[in-house]
Protein backbone atom coordinates (compact mmCIF):
# COMPACT_ATOMS: atom_id res chain seq x y z
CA UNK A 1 0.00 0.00 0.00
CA UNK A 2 2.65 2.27 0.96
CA UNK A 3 4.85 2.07 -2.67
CA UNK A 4 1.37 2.86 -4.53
CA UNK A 5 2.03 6.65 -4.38
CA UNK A 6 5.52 6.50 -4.85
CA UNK A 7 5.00 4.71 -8.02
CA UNK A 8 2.02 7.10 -9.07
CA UNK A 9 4.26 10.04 -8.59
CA UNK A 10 7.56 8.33 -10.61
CA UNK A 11 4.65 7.92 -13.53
CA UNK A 12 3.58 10.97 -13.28
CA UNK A 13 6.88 12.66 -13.10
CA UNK A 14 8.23 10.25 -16.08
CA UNK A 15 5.28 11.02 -18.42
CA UNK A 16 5.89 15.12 -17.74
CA UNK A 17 9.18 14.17 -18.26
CA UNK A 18 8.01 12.59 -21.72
CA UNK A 19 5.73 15.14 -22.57
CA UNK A 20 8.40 18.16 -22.14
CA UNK A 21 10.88 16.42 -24.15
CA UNK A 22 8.20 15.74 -26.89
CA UNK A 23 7.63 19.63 -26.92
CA UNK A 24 11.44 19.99 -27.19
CA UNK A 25 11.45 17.65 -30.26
CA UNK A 26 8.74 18.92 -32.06
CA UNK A 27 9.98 22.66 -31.34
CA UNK A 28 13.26 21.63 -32.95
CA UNK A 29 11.59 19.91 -35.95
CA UNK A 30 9.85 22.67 -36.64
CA UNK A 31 12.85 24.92 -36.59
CA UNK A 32 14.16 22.71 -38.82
CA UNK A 33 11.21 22.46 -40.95
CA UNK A 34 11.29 26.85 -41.30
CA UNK A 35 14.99 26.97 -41.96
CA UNK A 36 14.24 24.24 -45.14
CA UNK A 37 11.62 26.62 -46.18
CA UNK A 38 13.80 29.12 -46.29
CA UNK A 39 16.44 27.44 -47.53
CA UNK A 40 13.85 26.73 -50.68
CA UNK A 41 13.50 30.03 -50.87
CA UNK A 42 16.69 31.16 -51.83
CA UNK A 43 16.71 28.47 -54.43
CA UNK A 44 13.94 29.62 -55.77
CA UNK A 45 15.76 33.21 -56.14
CA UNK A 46 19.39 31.96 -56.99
CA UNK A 47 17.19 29.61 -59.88
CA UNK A 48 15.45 32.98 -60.94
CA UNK A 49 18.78 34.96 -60.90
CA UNK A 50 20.37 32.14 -63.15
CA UNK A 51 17.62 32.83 -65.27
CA UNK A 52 18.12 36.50 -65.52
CA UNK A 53 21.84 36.43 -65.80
CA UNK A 54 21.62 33.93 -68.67
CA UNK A 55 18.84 36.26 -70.66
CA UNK A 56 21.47 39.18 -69.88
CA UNK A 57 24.56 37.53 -71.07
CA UNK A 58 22.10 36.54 -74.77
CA UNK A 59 21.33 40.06 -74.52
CA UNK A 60 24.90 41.09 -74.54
CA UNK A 61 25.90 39.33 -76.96
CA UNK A 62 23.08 40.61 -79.40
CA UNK A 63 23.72 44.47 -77.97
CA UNK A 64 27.46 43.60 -78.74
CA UNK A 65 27.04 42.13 -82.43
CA UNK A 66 24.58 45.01 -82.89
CA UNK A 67 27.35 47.68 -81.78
CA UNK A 68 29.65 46.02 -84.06
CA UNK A 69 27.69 46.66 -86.67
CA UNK A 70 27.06 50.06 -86.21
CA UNK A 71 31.13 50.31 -85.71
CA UNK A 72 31.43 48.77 -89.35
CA UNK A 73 28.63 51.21 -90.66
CA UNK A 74 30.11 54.31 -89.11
CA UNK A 75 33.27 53.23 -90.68
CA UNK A 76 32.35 52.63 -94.04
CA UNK A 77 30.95 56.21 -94.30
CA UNK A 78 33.18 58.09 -92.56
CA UNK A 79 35.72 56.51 -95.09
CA UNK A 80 33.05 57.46 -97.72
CA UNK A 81 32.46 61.01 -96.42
CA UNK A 82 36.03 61.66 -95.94
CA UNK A 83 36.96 60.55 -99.44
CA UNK A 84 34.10 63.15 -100.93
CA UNK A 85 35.34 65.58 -98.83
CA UNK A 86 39.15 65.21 -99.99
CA UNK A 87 37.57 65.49 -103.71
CA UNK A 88 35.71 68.66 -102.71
CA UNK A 89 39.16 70.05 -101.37
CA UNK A 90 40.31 69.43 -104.67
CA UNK A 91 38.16 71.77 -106.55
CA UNK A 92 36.70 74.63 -106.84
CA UNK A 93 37.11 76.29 -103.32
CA UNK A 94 35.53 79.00 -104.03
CA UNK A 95 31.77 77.66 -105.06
CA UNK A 96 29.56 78.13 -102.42
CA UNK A 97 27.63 74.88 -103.21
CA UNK A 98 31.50 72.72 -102.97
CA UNK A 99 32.02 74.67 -99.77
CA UNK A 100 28.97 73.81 -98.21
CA UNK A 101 28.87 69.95 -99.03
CA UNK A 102 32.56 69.83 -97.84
CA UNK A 103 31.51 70.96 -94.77
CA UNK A 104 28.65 68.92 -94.76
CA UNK A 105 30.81 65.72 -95.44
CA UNK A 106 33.41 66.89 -92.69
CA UNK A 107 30.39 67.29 -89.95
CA UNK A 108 29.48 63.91 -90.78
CA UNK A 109 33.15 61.88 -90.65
CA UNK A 110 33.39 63.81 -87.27
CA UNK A 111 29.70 62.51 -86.26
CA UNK A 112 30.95 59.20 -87.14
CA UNK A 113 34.02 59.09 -85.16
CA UNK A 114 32.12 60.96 -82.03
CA UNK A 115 29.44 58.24 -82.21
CA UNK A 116 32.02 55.30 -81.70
CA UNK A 117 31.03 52.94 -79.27
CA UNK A 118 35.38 52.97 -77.98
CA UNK A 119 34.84 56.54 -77.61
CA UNK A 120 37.16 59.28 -79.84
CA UNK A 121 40.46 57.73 -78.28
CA UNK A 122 39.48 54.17 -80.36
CA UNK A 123 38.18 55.80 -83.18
CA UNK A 124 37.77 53.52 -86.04
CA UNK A 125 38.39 56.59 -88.15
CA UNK A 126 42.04 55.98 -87.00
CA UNK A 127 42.87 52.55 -86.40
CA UNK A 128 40.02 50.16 -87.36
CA UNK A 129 41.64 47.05 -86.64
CA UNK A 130 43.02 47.71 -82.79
CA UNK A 131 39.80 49.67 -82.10
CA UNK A 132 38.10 46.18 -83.21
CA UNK A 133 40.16 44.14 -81.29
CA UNK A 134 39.71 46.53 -78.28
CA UNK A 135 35.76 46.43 -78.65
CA UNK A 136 35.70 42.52 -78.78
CA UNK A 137 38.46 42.13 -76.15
CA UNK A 138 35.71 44.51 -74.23
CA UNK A 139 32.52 42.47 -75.29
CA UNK A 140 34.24 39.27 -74.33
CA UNK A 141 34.94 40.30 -70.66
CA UNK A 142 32.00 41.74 -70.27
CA UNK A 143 30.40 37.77 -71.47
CA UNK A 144 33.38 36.15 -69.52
CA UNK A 145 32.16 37.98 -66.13
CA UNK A 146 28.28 37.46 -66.80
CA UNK A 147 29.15 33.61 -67.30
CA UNK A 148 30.93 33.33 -64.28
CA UNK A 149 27.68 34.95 -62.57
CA UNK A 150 25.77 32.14 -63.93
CA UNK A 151 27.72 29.39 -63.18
CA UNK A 152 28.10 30.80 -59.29
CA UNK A 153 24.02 30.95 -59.05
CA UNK A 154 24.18 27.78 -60.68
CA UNK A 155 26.38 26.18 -57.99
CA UNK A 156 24.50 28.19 -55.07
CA UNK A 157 21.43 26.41 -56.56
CA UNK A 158 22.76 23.55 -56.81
CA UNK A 159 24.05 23.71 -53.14
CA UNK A 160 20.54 25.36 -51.61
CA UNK A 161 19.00 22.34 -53.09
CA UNK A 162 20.99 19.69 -51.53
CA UNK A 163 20.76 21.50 -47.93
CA UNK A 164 16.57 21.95 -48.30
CA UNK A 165 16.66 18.42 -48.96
CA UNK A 166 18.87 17.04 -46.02
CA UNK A 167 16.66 19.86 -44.00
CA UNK A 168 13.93 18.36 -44.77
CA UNK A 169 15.25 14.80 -44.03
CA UNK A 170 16.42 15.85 -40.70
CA UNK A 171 12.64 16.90 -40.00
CA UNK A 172 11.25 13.62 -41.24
CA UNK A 173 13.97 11.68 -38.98
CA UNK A 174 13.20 13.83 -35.85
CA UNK A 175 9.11 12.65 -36.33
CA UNK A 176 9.90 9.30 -35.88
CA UNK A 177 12.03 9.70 -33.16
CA UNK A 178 8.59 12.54 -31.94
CA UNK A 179 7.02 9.06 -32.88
CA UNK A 180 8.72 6.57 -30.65
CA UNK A 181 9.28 9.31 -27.79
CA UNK A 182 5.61 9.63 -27.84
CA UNK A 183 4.67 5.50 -27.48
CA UNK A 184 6.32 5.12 -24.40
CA UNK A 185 2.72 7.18 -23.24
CA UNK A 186 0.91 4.33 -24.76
CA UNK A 187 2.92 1.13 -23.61
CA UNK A 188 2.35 -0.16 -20.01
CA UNK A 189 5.21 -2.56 -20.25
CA UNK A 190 8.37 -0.91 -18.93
CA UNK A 191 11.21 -2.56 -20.66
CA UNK A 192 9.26 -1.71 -23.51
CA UNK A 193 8.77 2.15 -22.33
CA UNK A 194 12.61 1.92 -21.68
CA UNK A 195 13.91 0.90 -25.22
CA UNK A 196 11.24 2.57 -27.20
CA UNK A 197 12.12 6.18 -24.96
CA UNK A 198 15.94 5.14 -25.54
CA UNK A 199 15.88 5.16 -29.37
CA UNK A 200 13.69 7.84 -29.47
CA UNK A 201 16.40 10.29 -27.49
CA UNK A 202 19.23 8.91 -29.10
CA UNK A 203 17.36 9.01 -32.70
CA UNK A 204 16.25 12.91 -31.71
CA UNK A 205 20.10 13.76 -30.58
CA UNK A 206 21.75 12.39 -33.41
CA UNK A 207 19.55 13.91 -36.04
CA UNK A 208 19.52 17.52 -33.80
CA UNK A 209 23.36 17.06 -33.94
CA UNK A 210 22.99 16.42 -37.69
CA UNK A 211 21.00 19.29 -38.49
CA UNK A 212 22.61 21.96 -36.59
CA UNK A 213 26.13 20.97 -38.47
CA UNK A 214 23.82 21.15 -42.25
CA UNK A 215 21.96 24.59 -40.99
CA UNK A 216 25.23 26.49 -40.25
CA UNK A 217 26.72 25.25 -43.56
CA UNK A 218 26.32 28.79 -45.59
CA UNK A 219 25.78 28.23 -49.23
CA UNK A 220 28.12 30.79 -50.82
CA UNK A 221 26.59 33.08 -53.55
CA UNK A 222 28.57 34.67 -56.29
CA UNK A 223 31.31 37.20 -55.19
CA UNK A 224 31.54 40.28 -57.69
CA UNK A 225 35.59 40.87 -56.57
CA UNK A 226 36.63 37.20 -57.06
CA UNK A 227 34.59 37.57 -60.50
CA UNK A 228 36.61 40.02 -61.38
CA UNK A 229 39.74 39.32 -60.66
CA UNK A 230 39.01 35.84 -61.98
CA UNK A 231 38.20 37.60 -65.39
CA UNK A 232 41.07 39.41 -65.46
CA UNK A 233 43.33 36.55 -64.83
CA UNK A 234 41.86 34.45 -67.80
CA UNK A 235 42.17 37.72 -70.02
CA UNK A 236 45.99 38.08 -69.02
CA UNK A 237 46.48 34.14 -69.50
CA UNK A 238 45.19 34.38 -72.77
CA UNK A 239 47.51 37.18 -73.95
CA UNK A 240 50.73 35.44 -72.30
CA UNK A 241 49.60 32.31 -73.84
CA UNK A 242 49.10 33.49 -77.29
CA UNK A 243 52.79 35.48 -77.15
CA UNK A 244 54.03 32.07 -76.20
CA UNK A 245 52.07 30.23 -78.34
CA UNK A 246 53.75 32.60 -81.31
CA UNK A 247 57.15 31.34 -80.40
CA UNK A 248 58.25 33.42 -77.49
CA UNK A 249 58.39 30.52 -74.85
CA UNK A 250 60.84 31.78 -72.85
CA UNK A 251 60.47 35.47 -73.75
CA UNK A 252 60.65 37.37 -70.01
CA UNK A 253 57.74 39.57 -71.25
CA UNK A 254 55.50 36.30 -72.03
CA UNK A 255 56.27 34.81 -68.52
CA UNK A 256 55.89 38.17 -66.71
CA UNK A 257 51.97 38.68 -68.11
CA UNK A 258 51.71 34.55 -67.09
CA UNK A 259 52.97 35.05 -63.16
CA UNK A 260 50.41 38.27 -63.19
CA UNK A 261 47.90 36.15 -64.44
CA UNK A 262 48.56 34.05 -61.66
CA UNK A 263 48.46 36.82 -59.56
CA UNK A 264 44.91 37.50 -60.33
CA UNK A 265 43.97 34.01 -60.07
CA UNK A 266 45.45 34.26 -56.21
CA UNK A 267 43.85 36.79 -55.69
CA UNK A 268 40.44 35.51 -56.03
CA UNK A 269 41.02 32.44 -54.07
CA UNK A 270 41.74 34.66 -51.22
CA UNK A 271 38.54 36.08 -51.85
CA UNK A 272 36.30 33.07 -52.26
CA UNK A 273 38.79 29.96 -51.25
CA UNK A 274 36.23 27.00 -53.13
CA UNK A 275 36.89 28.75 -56.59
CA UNK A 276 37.10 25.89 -58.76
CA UNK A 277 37.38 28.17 -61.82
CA UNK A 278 40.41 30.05 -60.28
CA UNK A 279 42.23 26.49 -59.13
CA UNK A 280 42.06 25.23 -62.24
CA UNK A 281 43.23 28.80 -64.10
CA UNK A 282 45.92 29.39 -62.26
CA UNK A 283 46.85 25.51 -62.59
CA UNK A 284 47.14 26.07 -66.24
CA UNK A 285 49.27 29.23 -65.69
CA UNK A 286 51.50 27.62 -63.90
CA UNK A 287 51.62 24.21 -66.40
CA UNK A 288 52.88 26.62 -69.01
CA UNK A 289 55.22 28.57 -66.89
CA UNK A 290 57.23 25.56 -66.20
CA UNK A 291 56.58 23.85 -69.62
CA UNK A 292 58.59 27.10 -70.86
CA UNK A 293 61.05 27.43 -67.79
CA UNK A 294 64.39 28.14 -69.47
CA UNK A 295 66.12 25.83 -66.20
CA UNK A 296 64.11 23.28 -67.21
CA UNK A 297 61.59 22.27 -64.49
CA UNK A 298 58.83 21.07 -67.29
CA UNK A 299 56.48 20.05 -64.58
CA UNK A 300 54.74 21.97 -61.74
CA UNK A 301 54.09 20.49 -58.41
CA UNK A 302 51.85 23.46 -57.61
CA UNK A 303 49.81 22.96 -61.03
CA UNK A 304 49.14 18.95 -59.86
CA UNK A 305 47.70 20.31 -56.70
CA UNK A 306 45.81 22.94 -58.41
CA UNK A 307 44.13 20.50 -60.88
CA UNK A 308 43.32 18.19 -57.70
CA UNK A 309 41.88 21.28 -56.07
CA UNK A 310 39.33 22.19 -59.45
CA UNK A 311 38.51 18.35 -59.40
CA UNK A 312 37.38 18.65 -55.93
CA UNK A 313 35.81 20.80 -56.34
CA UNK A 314 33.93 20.44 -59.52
CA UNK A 315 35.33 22.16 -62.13
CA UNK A 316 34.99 20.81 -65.67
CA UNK A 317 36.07 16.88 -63.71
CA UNK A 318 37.22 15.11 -67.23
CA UNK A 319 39.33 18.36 -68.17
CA UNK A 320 41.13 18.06 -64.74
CA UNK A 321 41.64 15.19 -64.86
CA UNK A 322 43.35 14.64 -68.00
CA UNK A 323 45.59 17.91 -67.39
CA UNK A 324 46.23 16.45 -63.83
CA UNK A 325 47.69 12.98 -65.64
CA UNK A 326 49.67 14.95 -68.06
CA UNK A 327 51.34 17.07 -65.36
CA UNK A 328 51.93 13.67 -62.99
CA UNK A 329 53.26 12.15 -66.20
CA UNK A 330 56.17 14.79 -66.43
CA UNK A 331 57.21 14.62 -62.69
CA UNK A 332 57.44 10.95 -63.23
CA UNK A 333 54.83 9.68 -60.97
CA UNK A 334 53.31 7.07 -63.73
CA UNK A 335 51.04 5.36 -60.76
CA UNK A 336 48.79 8.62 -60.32
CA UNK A 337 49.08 9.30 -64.57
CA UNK A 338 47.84 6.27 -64.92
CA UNK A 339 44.74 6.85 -62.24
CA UNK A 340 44.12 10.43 -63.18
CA UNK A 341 44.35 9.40 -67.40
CA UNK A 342 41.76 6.39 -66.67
CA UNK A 343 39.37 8.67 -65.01
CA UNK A 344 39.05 11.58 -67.42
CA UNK A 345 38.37 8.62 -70.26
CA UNK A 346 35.66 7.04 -67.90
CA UNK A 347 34.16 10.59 -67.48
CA UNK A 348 34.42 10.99 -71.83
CA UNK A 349 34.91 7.57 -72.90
CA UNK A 350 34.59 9.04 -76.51
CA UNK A 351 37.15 11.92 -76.26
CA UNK A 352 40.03 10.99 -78.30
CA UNK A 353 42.08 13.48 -76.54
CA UNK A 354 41.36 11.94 -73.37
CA UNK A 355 42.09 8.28 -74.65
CA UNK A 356 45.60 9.63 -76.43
CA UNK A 357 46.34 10.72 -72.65
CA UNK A 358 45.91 7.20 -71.70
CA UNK A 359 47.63 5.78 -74.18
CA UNK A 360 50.98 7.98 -73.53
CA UNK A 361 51.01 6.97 -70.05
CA UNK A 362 50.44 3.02 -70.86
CA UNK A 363 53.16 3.15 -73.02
CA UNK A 364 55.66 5.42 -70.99
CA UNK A 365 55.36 3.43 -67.89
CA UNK A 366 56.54 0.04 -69.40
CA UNK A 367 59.90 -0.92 -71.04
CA UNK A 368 57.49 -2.70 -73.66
CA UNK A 369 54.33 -2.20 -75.56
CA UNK A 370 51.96 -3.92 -73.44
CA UNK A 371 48.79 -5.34 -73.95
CA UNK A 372 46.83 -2.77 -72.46
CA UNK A 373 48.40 0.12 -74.44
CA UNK A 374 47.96 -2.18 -77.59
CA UNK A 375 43.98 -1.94 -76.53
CA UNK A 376 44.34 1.84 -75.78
CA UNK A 377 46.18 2.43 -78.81
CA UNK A 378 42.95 0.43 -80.79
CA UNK A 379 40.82 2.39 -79.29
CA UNK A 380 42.51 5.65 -79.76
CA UNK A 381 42.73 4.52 -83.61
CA UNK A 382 38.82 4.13 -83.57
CA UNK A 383 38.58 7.50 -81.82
CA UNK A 384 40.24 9.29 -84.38
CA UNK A 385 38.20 6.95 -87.48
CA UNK A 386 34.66 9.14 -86.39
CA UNK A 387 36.70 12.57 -85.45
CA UNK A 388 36.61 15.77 -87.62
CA UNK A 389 39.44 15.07 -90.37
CA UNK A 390 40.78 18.90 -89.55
CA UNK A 391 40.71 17.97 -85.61
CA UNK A 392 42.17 14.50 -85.93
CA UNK A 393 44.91 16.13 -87.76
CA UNK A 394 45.66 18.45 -85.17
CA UNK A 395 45.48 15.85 -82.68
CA UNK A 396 47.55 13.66 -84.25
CA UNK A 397 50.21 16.87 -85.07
CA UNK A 398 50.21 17.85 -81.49
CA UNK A 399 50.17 14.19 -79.73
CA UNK A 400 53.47 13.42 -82.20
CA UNK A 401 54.98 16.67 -81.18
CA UNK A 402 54.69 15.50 -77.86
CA UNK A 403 56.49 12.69 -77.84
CA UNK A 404 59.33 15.14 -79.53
CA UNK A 405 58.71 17.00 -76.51
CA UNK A 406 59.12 14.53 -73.58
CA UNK A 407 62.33 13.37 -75.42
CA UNK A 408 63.78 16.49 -75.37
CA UNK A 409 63.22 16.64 -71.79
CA UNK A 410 63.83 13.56 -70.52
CA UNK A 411 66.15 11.48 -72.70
CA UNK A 412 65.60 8.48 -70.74
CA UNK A 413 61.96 8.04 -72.24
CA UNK A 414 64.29 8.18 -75.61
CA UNK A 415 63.16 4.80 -76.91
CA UNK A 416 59.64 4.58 -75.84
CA UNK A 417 58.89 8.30 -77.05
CA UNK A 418 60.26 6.74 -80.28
CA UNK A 419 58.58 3.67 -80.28
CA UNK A 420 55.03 5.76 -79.21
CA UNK A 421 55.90 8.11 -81.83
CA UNK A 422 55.83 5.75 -85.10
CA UNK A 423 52.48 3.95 -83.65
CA UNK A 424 51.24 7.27 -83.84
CA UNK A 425 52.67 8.47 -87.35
CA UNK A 426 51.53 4.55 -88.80
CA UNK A 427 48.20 5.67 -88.18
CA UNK A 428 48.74 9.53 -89.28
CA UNK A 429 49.54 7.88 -92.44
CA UNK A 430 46.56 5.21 -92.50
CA UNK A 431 44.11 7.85 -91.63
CA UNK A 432 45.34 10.88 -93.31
CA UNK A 433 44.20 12.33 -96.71
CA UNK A 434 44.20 9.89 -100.07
């Protein structure tokens, strides 16, 4: 008689106990549950502002062939005015009628210049070619920037959606363990109370634990700095490459604009540290600066981290991959070539580029030809059969030029750069024009 109470208050206690700490649960879940709303939200406006940004960038372009236009129009009569007006000089000077329509034509070359799009300092009045290679140098930064836009919503899409989702898993997760919490109130059985109020605390921790860890996760959206100086890197990368790529490999002036380049690239990693895009520019900056260094190097550490980095990261996976086994294939590390080369293939089993890759690093990293490079080299063979006839002859160019290449660099790889190198000019000549 005496326990009775004290086992009517220990219920009583235990199911406010139960109670409160369903209220705690379901509070939580619903936190949970707002922040995944929210989190759909912002996909919802990162999706629209992909949206936006990709009508802008079609825009551009249209606003930028239509300006183009108007540059070639204004040119052609300006040169047209200004030729009249050189007659007119000519002759009578003292007609009232010449005098006027020289004027006339005068006024109108100088509309023409004023109305340039470069402004009077790029007239194309004056120097039509640089002004045009100024105004499309201009266009394509101005695309280059508003595609990096996209791509960041894109990716802050991409990452709002995963996090609403694993939001709203966390929610689900936290009801059942609301759930099993809740049918300790109905079970009179108190091992049964015990295990079912166990796992439905541990189940409510775990997933708590779990969704604090995915709330604080920011999503990153696009950073207008690291855009920029992202932009500017690739523009300075492109003019060091094509210097180099016009025969001035070592030229100090070519590798100067290329560690500037880099510069920029640096620069927006510091700004935004997950910038695929940057990893995997500066990565080629540096491929080329020590492809050209006059000591020698040929290979870049720092460019086989970078390409690792973009990988990671997402950037353009096949591309990375297959830079990332050419760079491991000239610091001599033919067990991660070999791994990197395979990969970008599985990612574009049809790339011929990609398989040629492969097939360089099958046949540098045995004495012999092995089977397996005898398959790659097949397959590389059948790659090139259903490739572009003016591609597959720059492929085949470059890949032979390569193997020129490594020899001159490592003259150990003498005989198998040799031996890779008439595989690859027996089908040149087996493929190549009748």
């Amino acid at each position: 008689m005496t326990n009775e109470p004290t086992d009517a208050a220990v219920s009583g206690r235990a199911k406010q106990a139960v109670a409160v700490l369903l209220m705690v649960v379901t509070v939580v879940g619903g936190v949970f549950g707002v922040l995944a709303e929210r989190t759909s939200d912002q996909h919802v406006d990162a999706t629209r502002a992909v949206e936006v940004t990709s009508v802008r960038m079609l825009d551009e372009r249209s606003r930028a062939a239509g300006r183009i236009s108007a540059e070639q129009q204004a040119e052609n009569t300006a040169a047209e005015q200004r030729a009249n007006a050189k007659a007119l000089a000519g002759e009578d000077a003292g007609s009232l009628d010449l005098r006027v329509e020289r004027r006339g034509a005068l006024e109108a070359a100088r509309g023409a210049e004023e109305s340039s799009q470069l402004g009077p300092q790029h007239s194309v009045l004056r120097d039509t070619s640089a002004s045009a290679e100024r105004f499309e140098e201009r266009e394509r930064l101005g695309y280059n920037r508003a595609f990096e836009f996209a791509n960041a919503y894109d990716q802050q899409k991409r990452g709002l959606s995963e996090k609403a989702d694993s939001l709203l898993a966390i929610t689900a997760v936290l009801a059942i363990g609301v759930f099993l919490i809740g049918l300790t109130l109905a079970v009179g059985t108190p091992p049964a109370r015990k295990v079912l109020f166990g796992t439905g605390v541990v189940v409510a921790l775990v997933v708590t634990v779990w969704g604090v860890i995915v709330a604080s996760d920011q999503v990153q959206g696009p950073s207008a700095p690291a855009i920029d100086a992202y932009v500017q890197g690739q523009a300075v990368r492109r003019a060091a490459f094509a210097e180099i790529a016009g025969g001035a490999e070592r030229d100090p002036h070519a590798r100067a604009l290329m560690r500037t380049a880099i510069g920029d690239f640096n620069h927006a990693i510091r700004i935004r540290p997950n910038y695929g895009a940057a990893y995997a520019g500066r990565a080629l900056a540096q491929d080329v600066l020590a492809f050209t260094d006059p000591k020698g190097a040929h290979a870049s550490p720092q460019a086989r981290d970078d390409y690792q980095r973009a990988y990671d990261l997402g950037t353009d996976r096949p591309r990375m991959l297959n830079n990332l086994a050419v760079t491991q294939l000239r610091l001599g590390d033919y067990a991660a070539a070999l791994k990197a080369a395979r990969g970008a293939v599985a990612l574009r089993p049809r790339l011929s580029n990609y398989i040629e890759t492969l097939t360089s690093v099958l046949r540098y990293q045995s004495a012999q030809p092995t089977p397996a490079y005898r398959a790659s080299l097949a397959r590389l063979r059948a790659a090139w059969v259903h490739t572009d006839a003016q591609q597959r002859s720059q492929e085949m160019v470059r890949a032979i030029e390569g193997t020129q290449e490594l020899e001159d660099q490592d003259p150990r790889l003498a005989a198998k750069t040799r031996s890779y190198r008439g595989d690859l000019q027996r089908i040149q000549r087996e493929l190549g024009p009748r």
